[in-house]
Protein backbone atom coordinates (compact mmCIF):
# COMPACT_ATOMS: atom_id res chain seq x y z
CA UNK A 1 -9.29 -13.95 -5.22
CA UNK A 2 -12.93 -15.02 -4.11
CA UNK A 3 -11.44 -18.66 -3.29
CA UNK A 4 -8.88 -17.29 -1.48
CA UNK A 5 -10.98 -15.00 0.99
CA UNK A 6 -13.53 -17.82 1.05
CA UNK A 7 -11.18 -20.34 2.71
CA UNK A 8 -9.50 -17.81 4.67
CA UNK A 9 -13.04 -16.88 6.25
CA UNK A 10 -13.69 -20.45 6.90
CA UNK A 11 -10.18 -21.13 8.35
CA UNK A 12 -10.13 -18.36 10.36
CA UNK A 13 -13.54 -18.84 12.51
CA UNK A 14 -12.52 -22.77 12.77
CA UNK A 15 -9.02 -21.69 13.91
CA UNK A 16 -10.63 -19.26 16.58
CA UNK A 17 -13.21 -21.36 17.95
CA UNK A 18 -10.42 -24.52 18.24
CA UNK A 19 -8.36 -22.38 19.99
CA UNK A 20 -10.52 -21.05 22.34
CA UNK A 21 -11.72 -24.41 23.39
CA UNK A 22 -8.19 -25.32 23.77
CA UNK A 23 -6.66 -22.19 25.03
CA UNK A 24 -4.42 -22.46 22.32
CA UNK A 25 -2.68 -19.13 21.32
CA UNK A 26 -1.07 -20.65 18.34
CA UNK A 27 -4.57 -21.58 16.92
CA UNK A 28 -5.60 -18.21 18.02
CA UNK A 29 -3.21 -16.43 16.19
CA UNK A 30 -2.96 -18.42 13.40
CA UNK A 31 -6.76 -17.63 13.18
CA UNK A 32 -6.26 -14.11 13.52
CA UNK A 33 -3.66 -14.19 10.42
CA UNK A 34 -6.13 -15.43 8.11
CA UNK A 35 -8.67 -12.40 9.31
CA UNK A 36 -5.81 -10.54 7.90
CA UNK A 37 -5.15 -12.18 5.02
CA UNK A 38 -9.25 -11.52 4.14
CA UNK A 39 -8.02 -8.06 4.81
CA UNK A 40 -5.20 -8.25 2.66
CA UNK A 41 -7.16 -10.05 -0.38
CA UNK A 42 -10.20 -7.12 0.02
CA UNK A 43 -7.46 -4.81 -0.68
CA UNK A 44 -6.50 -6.25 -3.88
CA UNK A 45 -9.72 -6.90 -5.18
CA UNK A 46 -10.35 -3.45 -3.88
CA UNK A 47 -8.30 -2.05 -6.02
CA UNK A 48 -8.98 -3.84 -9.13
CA UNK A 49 -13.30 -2.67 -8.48
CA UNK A 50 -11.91 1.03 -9.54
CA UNK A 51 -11.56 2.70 -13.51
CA UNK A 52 -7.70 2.86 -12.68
CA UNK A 53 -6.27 0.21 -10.81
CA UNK A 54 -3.00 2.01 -11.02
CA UNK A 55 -3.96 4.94 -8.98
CA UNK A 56 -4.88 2.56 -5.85
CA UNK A 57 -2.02 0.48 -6.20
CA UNK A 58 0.14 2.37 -3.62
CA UNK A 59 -2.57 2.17 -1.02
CA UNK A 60 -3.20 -1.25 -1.41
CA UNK A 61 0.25 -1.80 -1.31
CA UNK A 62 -0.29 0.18 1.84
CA UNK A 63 -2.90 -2.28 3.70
CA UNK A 64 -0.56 -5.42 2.81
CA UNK A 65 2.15 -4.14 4.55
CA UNK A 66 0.44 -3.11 7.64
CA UNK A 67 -1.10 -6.11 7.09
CA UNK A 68 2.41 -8.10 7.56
CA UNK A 69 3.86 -5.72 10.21
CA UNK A 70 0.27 -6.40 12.50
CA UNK A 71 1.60 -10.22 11.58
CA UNK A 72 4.40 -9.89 12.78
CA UNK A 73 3.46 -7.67 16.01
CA UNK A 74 1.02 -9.78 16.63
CA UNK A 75 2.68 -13.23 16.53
CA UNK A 76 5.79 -12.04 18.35
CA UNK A 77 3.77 -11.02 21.65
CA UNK A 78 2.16 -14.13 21.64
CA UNK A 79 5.32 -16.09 21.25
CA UNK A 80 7.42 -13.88 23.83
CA UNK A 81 4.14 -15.02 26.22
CA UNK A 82 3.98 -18.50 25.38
CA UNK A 83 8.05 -18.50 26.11
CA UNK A 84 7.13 -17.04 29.42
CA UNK A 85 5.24 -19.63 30.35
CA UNK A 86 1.55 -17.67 29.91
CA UNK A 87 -0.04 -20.95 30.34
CA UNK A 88 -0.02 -24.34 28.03
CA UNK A 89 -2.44 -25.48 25.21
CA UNK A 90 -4.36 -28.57 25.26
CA UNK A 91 -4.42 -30.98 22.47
CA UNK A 92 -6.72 -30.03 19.60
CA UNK A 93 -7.53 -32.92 17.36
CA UNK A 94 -9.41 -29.95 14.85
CA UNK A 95 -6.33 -27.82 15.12
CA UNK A 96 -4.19 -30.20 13.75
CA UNK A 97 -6.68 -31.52 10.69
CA UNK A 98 -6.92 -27.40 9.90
CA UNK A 99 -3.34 -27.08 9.75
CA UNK A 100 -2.90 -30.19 7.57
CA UNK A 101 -5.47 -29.18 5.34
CA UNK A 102 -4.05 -25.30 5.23
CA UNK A 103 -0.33 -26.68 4.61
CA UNK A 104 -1.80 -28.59 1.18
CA UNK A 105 -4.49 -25.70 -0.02
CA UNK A 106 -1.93 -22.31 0.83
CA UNK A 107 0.29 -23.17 -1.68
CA UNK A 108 -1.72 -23.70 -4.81
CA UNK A 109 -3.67 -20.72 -3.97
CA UNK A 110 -0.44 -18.55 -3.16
CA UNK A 111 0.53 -19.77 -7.13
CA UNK A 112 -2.88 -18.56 -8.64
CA UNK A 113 -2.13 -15.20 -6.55
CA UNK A 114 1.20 -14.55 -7.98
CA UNK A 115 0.57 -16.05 -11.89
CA UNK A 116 -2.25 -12.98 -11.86
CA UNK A 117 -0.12 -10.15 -10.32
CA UNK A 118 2.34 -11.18 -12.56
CA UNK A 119 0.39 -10.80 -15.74
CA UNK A 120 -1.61 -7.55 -14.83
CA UNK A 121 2.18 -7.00 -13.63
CA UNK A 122 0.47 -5.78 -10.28
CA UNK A 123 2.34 -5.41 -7.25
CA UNK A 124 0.12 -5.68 -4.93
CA UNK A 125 -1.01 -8.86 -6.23
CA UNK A 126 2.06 -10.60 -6.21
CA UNK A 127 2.45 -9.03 -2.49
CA UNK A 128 -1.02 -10.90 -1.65
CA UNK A 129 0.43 -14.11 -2.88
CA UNK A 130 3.59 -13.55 -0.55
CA UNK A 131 1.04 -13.47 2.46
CA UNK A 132 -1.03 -16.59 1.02
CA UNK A 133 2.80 -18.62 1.04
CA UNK A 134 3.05 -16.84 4.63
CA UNK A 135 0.28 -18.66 6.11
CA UNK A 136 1.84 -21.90 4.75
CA UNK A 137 4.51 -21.84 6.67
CA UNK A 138 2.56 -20.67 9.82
CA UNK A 139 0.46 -23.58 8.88
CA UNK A 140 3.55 -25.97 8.88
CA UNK A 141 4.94 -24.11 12.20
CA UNK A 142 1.26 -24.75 13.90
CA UNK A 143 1.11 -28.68 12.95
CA UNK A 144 4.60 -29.07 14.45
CA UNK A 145 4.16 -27.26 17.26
CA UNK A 146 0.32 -28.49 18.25
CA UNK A 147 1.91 -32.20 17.20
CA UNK A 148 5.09 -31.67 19.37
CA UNK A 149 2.86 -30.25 22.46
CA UNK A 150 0.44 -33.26 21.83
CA UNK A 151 3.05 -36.17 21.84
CA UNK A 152 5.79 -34.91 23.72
CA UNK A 153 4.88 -31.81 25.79
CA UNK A 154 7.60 -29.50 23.64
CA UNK A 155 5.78 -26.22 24.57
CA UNK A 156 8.47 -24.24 23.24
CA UNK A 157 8.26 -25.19 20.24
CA UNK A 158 5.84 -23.42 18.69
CA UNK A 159 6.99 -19.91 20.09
CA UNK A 160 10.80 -20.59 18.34
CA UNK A 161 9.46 -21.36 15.25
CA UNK A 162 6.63 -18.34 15.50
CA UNK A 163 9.84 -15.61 16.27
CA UNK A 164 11.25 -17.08 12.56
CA UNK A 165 8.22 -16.50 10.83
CA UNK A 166 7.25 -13.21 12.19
CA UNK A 167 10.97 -11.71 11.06
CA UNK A 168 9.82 -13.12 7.35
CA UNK A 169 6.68 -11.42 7.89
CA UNK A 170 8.77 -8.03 8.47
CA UNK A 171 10.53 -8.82 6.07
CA UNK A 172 7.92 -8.93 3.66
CA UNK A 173 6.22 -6.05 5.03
CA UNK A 174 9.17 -4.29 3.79
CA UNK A 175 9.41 -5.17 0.41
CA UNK A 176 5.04 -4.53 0.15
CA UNK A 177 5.67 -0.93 1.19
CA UNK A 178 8.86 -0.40 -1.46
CA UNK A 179 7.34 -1.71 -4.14
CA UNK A 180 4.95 0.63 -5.58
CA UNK A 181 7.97 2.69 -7.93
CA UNK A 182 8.26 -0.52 -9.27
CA UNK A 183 5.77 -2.22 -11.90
CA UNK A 184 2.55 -0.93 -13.39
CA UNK A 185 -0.51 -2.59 -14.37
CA UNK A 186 -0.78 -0.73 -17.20
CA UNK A 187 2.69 -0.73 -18.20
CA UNK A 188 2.32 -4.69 -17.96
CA UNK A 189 -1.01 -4.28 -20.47
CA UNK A 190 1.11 -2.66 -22.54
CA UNK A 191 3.64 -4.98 -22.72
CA UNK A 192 1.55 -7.59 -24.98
CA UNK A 193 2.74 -10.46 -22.80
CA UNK A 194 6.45 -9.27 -22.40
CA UNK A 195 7.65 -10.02 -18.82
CA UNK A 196 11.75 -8.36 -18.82
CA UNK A 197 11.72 -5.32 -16.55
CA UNK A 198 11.38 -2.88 -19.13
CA UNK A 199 8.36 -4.72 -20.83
CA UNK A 200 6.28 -3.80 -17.44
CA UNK A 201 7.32 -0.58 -17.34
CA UNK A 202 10.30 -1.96 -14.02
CA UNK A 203 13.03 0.52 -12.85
CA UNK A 204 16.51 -0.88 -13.14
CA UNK A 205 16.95 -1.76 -9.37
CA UNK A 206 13.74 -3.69 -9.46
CA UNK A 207 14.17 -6.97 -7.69
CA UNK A 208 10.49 -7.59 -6.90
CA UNK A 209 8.94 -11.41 -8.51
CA UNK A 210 6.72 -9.58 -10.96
CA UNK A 211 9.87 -8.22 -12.62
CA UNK A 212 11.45 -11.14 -13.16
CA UNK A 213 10.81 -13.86 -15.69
């Protein structure tokens, strides 16, 4: 958790400065995500500070969804602009090393994320590690995008491939804010290691990644 807010603090005041120098909204927004992400990891770890993680587990579960529908709102704008023709990006040699760099470190710390939720069988830990995958593929949307604007002025690329991810981001927004009937953290403790839905305490209709083996 510390590693993850760490980086995303890092990545998210290069991503912001880059873009500004560049008037690049897709560095600027891709900057703003990780500010949510921070958001989004304080919740969890938030959560875990108290006697009874269980009892803030539906308002955490809370903050990551509004943290993926603000995503989503967010990057949609900006994409309908850039579309528009709200003015063009210049190249940005330190957006592209950032986005490089993001695409290779997301992923392993989007696996750390989920192998914890899933053995405190938290849910809002597991929803944490859906936003840490998130920003890889905004990461992989911003290299192509800043490398297709660089080389061969494709504009709109960047915007098309924004509108995909922000409907995953919904998406997951969704599933964040249904999935606190779901597992327990103490119903996981209890299951000394089991991880079938009715080891961690899972309804029958549960579909969520900490039910599943």
């Amino acid at each position: 958790m510390t590693a993850t807010i760490s980086y995303n603090v890092i990545e998210a005041v290069v991503a912001i400065t880059a873009g500004s120098h560049a008037s690049s909204s897709a560095l600027i927004g891709f900057g703003l995500d990780s500010v949510i992400e921070v958001a989004s990891a304080a919740a969890v770890a938030w959560q875990f500070a108290g006697r009874d993680p269980e009892a803030r587990e539906k308002t955490a579960l809370r903050i990551i969804a509004f943290s993926f529908f603000g995503l989503a709102a967010f990057v949609t704008v900006d994409a309908l602009r850039s579309l528009l023709g709200a003015g063009g990006a210049q190249h940005s040699t330190v957006g592209l090393v950032l986005a490089a760099v993001s695409l290779a470190v997301m992923p392993l710390l989007s696996y750390g994320q989920r192998r914890t939720g899933r053995e405190l069988g938290s849910l809002s830990a597991v929803a944490d590690s859906k936003q840490t995958l998130l920003c890889t593929y905004l990461s992989a949307v911003l290299l192509v995008g800043l490398a297709l604007n660089s080389l061969l002025g494709w504009s709109w690329a960047d915007p098309v491939a924004a509108l995909v991810i922000a409907a995953v981001a919904i998406r997951e927004g969704v599933e964040a804010w249904r999935g606190d009937a779901c597992c327990s953290p103490d119903a996981a403790l209890r299951s000394s290691g089991r991880t079938t839905p009715t080891a961690c305490g899972c309804g029958a209709s549960c579909t969520d990644a900490c039910c599943s083996d």
